[in-house]
Protein backbone atom coordinates (compact mmCIF):
# COMPACT_ATOMS: atom_id res chain seq x y z
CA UNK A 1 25.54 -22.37 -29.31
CA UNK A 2 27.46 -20.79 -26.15
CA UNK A 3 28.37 -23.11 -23.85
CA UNK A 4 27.06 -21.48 -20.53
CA UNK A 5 24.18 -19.07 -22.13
CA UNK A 6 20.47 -19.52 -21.39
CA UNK A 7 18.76 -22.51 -24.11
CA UNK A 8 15.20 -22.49 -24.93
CA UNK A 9 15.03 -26.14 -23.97
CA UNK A 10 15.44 -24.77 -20.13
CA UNK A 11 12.07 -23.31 -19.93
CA UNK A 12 9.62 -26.98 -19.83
CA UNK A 13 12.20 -27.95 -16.87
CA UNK A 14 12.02 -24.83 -15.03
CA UNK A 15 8.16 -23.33 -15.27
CA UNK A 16 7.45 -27.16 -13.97
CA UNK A 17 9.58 -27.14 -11.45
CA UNK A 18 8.78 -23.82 -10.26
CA UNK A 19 4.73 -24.40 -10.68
CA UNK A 20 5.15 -27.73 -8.55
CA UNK A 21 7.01 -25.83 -5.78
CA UNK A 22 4.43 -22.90 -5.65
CA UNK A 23 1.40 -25.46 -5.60
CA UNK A 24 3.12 -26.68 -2.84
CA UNK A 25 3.80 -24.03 -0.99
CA UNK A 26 0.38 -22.41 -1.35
CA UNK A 27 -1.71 -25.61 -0.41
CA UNK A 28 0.80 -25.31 3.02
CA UNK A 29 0.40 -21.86 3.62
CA UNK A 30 -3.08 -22.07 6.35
CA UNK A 31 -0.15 -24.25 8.99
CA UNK A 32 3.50 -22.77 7.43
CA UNK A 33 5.21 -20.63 10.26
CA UNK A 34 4.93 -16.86 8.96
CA UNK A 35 8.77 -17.00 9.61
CA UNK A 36 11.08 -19.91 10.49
CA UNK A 37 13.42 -19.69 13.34
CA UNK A 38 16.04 -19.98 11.55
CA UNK A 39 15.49 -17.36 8.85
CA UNK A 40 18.52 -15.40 8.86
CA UNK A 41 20.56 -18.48 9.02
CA UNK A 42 19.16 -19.35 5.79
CA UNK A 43 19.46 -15.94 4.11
CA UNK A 44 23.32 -15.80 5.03
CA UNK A 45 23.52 -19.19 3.52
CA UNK A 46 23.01 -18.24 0.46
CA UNK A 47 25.94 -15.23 0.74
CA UNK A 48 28.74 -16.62 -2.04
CA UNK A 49 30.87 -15.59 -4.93
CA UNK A 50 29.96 -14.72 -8.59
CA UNK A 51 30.13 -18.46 -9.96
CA UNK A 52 32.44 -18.14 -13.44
CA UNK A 53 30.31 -21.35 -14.69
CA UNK A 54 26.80 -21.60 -13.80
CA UNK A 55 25.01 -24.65 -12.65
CA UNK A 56 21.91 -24.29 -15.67
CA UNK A 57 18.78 -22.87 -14.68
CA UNK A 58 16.78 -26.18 -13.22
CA UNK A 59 19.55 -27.06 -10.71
CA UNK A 60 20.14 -22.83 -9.72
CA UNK A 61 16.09 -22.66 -9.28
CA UNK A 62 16.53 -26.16 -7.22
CA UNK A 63 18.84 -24.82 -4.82
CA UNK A 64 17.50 -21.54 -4.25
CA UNK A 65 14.03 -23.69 -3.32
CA UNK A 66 16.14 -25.87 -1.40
CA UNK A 67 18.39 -23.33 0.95
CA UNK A 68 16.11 -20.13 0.06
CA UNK A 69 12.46 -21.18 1.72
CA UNK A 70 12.97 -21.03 5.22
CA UNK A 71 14.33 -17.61 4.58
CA UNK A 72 11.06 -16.01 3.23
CA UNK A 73 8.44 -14.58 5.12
CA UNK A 74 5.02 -15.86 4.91
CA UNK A 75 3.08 -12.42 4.29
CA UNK A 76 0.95 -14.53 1.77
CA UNK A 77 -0.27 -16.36 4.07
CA UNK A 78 -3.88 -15.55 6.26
CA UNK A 79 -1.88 -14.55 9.68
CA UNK A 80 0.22 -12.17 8.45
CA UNK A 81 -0.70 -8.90 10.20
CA UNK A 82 2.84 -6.77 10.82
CA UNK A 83 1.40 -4.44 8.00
CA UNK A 84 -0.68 -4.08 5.05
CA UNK A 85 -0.32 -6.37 3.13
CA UNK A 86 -3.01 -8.53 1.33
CA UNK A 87 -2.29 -11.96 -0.30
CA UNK A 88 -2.78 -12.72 -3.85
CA UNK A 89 -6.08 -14.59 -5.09
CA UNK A 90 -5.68 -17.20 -7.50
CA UNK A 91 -6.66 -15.07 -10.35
CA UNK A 92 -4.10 -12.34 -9.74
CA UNK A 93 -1.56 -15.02 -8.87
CA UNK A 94 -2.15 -16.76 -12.82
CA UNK A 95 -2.28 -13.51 -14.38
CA UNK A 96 0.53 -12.01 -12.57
CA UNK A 97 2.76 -15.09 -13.71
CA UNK A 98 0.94 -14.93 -17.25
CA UNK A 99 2.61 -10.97 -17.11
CA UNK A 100 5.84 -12.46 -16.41
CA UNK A 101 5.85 -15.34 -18.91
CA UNK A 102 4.86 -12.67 -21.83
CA UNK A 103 7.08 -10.00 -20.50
CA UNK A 104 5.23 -7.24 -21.54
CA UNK A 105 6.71 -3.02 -21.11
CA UNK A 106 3.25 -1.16 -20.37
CA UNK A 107 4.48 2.22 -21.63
CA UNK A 108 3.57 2.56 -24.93
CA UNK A 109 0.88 0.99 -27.27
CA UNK A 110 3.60 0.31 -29.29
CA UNK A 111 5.43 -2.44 -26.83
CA UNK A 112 2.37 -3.77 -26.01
CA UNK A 113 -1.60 -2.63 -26.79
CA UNK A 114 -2.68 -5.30 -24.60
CA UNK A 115 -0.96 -3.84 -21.32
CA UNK A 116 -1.89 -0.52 -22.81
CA UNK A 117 -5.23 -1.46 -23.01
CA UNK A 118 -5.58 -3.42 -19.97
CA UNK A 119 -4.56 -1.05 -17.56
CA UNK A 120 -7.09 1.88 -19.34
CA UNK A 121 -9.61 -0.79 -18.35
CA UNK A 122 -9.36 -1.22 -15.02
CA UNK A 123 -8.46 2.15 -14.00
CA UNK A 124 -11.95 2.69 -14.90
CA UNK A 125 -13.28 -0.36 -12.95
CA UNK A 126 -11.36 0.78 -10.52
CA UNK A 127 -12.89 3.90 -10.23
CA UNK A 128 -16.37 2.03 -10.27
CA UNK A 129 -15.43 0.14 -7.35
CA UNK A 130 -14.25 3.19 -5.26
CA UNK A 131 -17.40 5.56 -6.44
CA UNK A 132 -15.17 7.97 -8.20
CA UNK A 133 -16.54 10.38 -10.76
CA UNK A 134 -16.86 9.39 -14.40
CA UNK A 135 -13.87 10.44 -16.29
CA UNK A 136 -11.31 10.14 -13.31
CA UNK A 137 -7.70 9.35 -14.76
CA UNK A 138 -5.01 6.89 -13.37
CA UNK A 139 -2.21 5.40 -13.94
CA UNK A 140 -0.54 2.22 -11.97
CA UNK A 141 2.75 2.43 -10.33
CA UNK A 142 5.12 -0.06 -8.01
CA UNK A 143 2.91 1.24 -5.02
CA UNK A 144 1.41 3.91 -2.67
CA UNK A 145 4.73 5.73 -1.95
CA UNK A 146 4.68 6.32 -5.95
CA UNK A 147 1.36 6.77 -6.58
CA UNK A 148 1.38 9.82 -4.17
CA UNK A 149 4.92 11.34 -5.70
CA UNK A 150 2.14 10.99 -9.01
CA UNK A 151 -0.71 12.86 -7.35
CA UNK A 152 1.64 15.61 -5.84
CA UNK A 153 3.46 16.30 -8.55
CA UNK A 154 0.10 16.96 -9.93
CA UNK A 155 -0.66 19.18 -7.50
CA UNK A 156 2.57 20.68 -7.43
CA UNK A 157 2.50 21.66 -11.38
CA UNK A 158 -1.26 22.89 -10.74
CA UNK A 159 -0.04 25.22 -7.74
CA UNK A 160 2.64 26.39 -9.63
CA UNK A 161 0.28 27.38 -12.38
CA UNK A 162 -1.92 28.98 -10.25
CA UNK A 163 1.24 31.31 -9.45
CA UNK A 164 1.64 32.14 -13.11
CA UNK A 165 4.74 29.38 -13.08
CA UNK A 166 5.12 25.95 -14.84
CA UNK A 167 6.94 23.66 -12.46
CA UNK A 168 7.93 21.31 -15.14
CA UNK A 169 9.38 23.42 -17.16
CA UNK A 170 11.23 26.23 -14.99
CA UNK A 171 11.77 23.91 -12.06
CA UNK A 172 11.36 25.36 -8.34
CA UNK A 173 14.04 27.87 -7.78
CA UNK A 174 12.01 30.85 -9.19
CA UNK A 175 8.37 29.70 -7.91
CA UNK A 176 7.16 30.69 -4.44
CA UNK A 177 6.82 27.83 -1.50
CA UNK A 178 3.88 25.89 -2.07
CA UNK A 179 2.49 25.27 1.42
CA UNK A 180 1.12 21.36 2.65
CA UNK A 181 -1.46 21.08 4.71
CA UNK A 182 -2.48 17.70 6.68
CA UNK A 183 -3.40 16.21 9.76
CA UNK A 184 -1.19 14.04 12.49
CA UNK A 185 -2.40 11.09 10.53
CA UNK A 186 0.09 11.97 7.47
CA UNK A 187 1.81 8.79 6.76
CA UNK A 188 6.00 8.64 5.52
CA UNK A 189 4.52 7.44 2.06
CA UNK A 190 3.59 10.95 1.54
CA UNK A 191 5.89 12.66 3.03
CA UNK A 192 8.59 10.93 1.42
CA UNK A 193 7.34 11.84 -2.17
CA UNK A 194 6.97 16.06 -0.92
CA UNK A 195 11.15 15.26 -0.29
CA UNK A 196 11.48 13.78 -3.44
CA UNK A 197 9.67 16.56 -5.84
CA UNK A 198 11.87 19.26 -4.04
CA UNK A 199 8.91 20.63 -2.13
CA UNK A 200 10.51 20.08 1.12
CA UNK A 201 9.67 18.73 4.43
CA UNK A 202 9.69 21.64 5.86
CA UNK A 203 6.66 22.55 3.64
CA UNK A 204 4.12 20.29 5.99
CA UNK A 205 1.91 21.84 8.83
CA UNK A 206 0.01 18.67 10.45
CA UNK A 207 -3.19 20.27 12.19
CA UNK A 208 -3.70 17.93 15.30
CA UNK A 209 -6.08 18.73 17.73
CA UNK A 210 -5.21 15.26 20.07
CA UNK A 211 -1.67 13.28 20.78
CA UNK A 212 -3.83 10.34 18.35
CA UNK A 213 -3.08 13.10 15.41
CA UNK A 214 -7.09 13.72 14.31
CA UNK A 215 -7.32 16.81 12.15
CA UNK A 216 -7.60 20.22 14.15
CA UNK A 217 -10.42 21.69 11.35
CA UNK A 218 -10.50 25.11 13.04
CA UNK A 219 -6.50 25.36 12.79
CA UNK A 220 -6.60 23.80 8.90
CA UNK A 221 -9.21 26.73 8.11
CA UNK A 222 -7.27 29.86 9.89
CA UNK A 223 -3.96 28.65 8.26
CA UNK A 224 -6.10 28.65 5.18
CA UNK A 225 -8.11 32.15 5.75
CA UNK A 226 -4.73 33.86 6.45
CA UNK A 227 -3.89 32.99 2.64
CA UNK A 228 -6.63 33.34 1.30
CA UNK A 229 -6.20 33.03 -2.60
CA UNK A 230 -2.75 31.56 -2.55
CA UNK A 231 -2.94 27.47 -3.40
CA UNK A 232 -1.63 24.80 -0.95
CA UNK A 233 -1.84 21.08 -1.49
CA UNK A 234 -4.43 19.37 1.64
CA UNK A 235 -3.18 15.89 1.88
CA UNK A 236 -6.21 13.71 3.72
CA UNK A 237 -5.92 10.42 5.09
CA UNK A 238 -8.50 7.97 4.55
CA UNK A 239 -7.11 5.39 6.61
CA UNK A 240 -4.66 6.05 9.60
CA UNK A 241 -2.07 3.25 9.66
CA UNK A 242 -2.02 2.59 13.64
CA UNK A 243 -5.88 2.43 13.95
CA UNK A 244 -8.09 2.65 10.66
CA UNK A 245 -9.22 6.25 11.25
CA UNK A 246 -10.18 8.45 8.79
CA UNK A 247 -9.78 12.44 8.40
CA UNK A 248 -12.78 14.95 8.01
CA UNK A 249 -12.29 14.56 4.14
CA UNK A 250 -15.33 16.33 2.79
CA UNK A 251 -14.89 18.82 5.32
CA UNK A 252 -11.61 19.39 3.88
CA UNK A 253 -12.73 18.94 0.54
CA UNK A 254 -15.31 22.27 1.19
CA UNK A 255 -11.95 23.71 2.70
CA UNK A 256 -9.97 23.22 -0.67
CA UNK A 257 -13.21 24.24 -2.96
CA UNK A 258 -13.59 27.02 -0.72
CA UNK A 259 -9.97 28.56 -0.29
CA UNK A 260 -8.67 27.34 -3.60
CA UNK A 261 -6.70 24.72 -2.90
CA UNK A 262 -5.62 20.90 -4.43
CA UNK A 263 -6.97 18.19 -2.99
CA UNK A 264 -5.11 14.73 -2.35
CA UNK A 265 -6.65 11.65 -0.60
CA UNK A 266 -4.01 9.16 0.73
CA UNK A 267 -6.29 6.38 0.83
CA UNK A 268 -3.15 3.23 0.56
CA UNK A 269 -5.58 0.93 2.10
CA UNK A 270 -8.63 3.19 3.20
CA UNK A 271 -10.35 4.32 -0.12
CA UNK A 272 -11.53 0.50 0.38
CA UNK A 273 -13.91 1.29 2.41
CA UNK A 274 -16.12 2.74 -0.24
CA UNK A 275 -16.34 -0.65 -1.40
CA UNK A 276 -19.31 -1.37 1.18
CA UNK A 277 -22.04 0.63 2.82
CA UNK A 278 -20.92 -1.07 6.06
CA UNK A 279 -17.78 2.15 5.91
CA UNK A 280 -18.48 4.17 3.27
CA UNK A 281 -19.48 6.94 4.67
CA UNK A 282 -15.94 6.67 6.74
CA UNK A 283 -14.47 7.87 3.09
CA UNK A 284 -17.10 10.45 2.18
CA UNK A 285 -15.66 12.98 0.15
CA UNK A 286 -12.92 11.33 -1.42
CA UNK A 287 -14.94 11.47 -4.96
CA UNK A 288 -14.20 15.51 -4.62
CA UNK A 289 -10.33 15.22 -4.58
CA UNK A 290 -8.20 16.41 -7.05
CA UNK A 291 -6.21 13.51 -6.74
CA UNK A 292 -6.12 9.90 -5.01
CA UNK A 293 -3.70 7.01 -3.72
CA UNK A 294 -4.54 3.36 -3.50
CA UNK A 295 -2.50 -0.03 -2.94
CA UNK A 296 -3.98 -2.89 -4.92
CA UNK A 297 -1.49 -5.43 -3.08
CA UNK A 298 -3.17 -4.06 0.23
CA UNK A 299 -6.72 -4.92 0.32
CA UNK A 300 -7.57 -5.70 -3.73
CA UNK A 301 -5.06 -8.89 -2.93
CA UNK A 302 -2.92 -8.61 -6.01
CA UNK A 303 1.01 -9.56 -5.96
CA UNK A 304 3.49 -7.31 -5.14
CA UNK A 305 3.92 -4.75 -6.67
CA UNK A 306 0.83 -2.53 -7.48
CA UNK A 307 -0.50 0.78 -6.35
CA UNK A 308 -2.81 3.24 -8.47
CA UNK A 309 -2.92 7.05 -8.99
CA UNK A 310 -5.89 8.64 -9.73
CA UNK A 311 -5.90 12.15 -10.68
CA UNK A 312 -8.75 14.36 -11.95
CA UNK A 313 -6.98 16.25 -14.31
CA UNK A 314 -4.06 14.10 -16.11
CA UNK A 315 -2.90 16.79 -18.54
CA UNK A 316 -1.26 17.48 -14.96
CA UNK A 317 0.84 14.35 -15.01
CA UNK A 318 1.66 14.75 -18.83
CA UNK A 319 3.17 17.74 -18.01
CA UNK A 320 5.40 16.05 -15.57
CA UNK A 321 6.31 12.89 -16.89
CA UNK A 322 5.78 13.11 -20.50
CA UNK A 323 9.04 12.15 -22.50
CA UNK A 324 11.00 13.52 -25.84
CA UNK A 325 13.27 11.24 -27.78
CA UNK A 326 13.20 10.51 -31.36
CA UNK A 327 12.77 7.19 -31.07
CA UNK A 328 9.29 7.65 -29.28
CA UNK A 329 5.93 8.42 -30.22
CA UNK A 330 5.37 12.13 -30.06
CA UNK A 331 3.35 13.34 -27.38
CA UNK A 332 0.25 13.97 -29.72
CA UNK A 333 0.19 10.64 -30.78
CA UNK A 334 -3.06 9.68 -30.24
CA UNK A 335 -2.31 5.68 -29.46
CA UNK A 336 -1.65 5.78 -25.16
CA UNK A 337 1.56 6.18 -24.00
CA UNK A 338 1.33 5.27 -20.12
CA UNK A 339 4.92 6.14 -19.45
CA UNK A 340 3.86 9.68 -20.12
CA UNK A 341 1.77 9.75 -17.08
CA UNK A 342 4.32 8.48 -14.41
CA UNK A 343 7.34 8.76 -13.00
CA UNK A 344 8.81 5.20 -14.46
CA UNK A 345 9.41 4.97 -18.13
CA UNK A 346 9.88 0.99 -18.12
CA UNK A 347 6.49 -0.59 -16.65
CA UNK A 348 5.50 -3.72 -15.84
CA UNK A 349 2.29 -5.32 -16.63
CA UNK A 350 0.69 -4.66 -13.70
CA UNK A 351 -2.88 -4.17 -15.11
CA UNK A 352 -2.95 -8.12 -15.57
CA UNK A 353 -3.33 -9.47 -11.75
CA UNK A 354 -5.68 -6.48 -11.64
CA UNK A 355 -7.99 -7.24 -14.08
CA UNK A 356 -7.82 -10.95 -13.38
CA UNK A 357 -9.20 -10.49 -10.31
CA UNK A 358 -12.24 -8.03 -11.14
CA UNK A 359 -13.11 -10.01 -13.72
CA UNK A 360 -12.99 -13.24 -11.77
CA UNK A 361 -14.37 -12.21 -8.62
CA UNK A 362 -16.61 -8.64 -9.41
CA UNK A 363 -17.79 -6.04 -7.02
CA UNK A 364 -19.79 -8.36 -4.94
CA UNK A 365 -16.74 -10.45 -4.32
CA UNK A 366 -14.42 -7.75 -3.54
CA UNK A 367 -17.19 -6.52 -1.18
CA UNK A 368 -17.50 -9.92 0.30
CA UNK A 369 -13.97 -10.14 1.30
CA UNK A 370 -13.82 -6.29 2.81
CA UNK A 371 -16.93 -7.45 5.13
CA UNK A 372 -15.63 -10.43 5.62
CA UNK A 373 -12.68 -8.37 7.17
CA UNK A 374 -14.48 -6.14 8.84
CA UNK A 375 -16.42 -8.80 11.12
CA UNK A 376 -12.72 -10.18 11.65
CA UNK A 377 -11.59 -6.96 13.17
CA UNK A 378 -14.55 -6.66 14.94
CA UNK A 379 -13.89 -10.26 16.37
CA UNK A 380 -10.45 -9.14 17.27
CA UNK A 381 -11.78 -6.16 19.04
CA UNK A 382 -13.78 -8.18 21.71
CA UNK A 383 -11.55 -10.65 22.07
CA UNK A 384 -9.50 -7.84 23.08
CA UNK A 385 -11.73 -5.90 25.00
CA UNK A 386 -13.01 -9.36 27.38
CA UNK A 387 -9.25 -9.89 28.23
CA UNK A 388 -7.99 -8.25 31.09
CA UNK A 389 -4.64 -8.37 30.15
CA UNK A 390 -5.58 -5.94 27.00
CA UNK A 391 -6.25 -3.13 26.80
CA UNK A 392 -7.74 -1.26 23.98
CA UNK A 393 -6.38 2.09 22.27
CA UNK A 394 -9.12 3.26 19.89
CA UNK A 395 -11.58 2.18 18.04
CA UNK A 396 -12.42 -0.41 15.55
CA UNK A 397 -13.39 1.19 12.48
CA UNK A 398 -12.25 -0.29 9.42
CA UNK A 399 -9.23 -3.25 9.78
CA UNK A 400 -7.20 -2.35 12.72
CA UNK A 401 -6.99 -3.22 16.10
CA UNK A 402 -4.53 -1.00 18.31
CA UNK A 403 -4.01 -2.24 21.81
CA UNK A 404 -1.32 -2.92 24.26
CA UNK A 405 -0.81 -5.53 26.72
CA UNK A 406 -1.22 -3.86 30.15
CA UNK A 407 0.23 -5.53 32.87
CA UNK A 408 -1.21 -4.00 36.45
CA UNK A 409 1.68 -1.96 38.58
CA UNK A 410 3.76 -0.61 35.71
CA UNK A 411 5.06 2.42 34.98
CA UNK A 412 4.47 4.25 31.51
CA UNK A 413 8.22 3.15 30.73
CA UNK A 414 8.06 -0.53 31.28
CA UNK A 415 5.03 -0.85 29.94
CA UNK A 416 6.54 0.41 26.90
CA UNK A 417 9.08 -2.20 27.05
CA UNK A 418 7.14 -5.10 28.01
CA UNK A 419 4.91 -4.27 24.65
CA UNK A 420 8.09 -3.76 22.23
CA UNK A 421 9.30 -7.44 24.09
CA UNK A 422 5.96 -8.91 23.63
CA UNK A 423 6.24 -7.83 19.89
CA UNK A 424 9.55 -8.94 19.13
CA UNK A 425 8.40 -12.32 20.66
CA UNK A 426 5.55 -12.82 18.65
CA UNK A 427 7.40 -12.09 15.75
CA UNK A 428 10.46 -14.85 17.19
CA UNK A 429 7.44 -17.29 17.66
CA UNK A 430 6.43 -16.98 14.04
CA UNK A 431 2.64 -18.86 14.19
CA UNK A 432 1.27 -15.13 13.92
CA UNK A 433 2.79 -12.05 12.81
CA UNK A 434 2.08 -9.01 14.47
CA UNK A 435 4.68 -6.05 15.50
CA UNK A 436 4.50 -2.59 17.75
CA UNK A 437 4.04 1.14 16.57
CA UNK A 438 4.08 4.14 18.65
CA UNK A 439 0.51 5.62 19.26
CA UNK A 440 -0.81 8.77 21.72
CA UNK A 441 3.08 8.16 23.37
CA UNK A 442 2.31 4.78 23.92
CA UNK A 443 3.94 1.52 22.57
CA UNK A 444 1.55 -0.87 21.36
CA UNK A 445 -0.14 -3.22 18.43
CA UNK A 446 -1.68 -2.79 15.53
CA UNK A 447 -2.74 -6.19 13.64
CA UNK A 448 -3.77 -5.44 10.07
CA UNK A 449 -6.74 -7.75 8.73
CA UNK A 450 -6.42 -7.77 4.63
CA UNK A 451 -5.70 -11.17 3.55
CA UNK A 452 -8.44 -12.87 1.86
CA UNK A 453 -7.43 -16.59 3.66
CA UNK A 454 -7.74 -15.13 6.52
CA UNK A 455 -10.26 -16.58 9.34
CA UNK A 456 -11.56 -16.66 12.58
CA UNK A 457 -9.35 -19.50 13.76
CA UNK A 458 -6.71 -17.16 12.74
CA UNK A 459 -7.61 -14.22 14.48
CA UNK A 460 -7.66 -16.37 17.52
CA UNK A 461 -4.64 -17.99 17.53
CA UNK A 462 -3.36 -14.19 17.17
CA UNK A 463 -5.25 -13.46 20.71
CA UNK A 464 -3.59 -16.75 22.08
CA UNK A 465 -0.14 -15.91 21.06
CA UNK A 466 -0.41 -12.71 22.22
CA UNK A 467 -1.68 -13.94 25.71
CA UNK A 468 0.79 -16.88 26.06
CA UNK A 469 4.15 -14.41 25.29
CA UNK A 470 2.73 -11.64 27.44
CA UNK A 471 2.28 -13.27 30.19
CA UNK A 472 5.93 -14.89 29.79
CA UNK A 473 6.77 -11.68 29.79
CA UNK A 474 5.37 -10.00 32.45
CA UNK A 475 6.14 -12.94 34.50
CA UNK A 476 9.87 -12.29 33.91
């Protein structure tokens, strides 16, 4: 054997020294900083040269535990609330390392019918748990930026189609603009995909009626009328990422049916509200798109990474994504070929954490934990509304809470910049986490509830944090 090449015998060593360290870790995550003060000093720390002879794999996992934790962020954790991101419930944690251990490529049934298999599953649990029509199609992908590039490049090939042109095959430079229609809620993780399938930015009109971005329905339809006949892609947003709101989506989904248009529901974190009659009716309409986006490692509480495209039609995505070597399955094969239906050719297993944690936990549990949410936002909300320090921005409708400390005899501007201070001390105090966004012209917060460990002790020591630093700072 090679000196200085991997050995079987490693493995008992390091999966036990790795599974203590994460037992650890987890059991100290409810009183763990969300970040250490000294976090960048202990990222740099790590900055050397290619070793020529390695140190074996127990004592290289050793030391990256050793100098490596106080460099890591502690978004698992239940006071984590910078953005969305959920935690990861036992289940999803197991069978996300399970996916790891067995290493398995979910793109054909070839490399692997159980990945194949598993991820056909809970696509349709999935669309189950969201109230989406019988016979909706998915496909996983690394997250919501990717799962829209998958739904608009559906919509793209069914425009182009609808222009007597196949985008796939001919490309763009022959094929008329294919207009994008949204509100001021559209979020970068759509916009960024409409770059990326040579649609261009340029492309989007946002329809705002108010400087908060809500959909301007009487613009949307005029725009619309004017073409009547010619397709567009309407991009809705079931979930606005500085306060929870939600566009007019089965308005716009009689807009699409009625003017002839694609459908596409953004719904990273939103389309979980139809997971409760406490908001469903926030997300009516979204079982009429063409085409959906969702983030399991947002509110489902799976490990990064894991989003989900659904789309109505997938003979759309084959024609996008399907592959031709010689070496592959031809496209008629009848066995599933997964890679054929999105943009990455080598998957992960991502259907595992997925699965593990429908199966373990079902619709009531997943249910449990979005009310459980909701009555923590709601919590935030009044804390926030009975100090006079605070002062709220909109509404509490699903998981967010946008507000803005509001210090008495400032100006616009330095209210501005006491709030982007105040953020960038909460996140230097590192017991909460918790940063600014820009909203109506306005700096202010937006804490993100998602995590299933989160409580209400938690959501208080946010309010307390957030009271202590602000009034440091407007003090100063």
């Amino acid at each position: 054997m090679p000196k200085h090449a991997p050995s079987v015998d490693e493995f008992a060593d390091v999966l036990e020294l790795v599974r203590s360290e994460s037992v650890g870790y987890l059991n100290q995550l409810d009183e763990r900083l969300v970040r250490e003060p000294n976090a960048a000093e202990a990222a740099s720390a790590l900055c050397e040269s290619l070793p020529e002879s390695g140190t074996g794999a127990t004592r290289a996992l050793a030391e990256l535990i050793e100098r490596g934790m106080d460099a890591t962020v502690t978004s698992a954790g239940p006071r984590f609330f910078h953005y969305v991101i959920g935690g990861q419930t036992p289940a999803a944690l197991g069978a996300d390392w399970l996916a790891s251990a067995l290493d398995q490529c979910a793109g054909t049934w070839v490399s692997s019918p159980l990945g194949i298999q598993l991820e056909q599953i809970v696509i349709d649990w999935l669309c189950d748990l969201f109230v989406l029509p019988e016979g909706m199609g998915g496909v996983l992908t690394s997250g919501a930026t990717m799962a829209n590039f998958c739904g608009l490049a559906a919509a793209r090939q069914w425009c182009g189609e609808q222009m007597g042109h196949d985008v796939a095959q001919a490309g763009l430079a022959n094929c008329p603009a294919i207009p994008i229609f949204s509100s001021g809620y559209l979020h970068a993780a759509a916009v960024k995909p409409i770059a990326m399938l040579g649609l261009g930015r340029d492309s989007v009109t946002r329809f705002a009626r108010d400087e908060a971005g809500r959909l301007d329905l009487e613009g949307l339809e005029s725009a619309l009328r004017e073409r009547y006949g010619a397709p567009a892609i309407l991009v809705a947003n079931a979930g606005d990422v500085n306060t929870g709101d939600f566009d007019p989506i089965a308005q716009m989904a009689d807009l699409a049916e009625r003017y002839g248009c694609w459908l596409h529901v953004d719904g990273a974190f939103g389309l979980f509200a139809r997971t409760t009659p406490e908001t469903i009716e926030l997300a009516a309409g979204c079982e009429r798109a063409q085409s959906l986006t969702v983030d399991a490692h947002k509110w489902l509480n799976v490990p990064y990474d894991c989003g989900i495209s659904f789309v109505r039609d997938t003979t759309m995505l084959a024609k996008n994504f399907t592959l031709f070597a010689d070496y592959l399955p031809a496209p008629d094969d009848p066995r599933p070929m997964l890679s054929n239906l999105c943009a990455e050719s080598s998957r992960r297993s991502r259907a595992f954490a997925i699965w593990a944690t429908l199966k373990a936990y079902g619709r009531d549990g997943i249910r449990e934990m979005i009310e459980s949410h909701l009555a923590l936002t709601r919590r935030l909300a009044a804390g926030v509304e009975a100090a006079p320090e605070l002062e709220l921005l909109a509404p509490a409708q699903l998981n967010i809470v946008c507000f803005r400390y509001a210090a008495p005899g400032r100006t616009p501007a330095e209210l501005d910049q006491l709030n982007l201070d105040l953020g960038e001390a909460i996140l230097n105090d590192g017991r909460v986490f918790a940063g600014t966004t820009r909203y109506r012209g306005m700096t202010a917060l937006r804490p993100a509830i998602v995590n299933w460990r989160t409580r209400e002790k938690d959501i208080d020591l946010l309010l307390q944090v957030i009271l202590e630093r602000g009034a440091e700072l407007a003090a100063r």
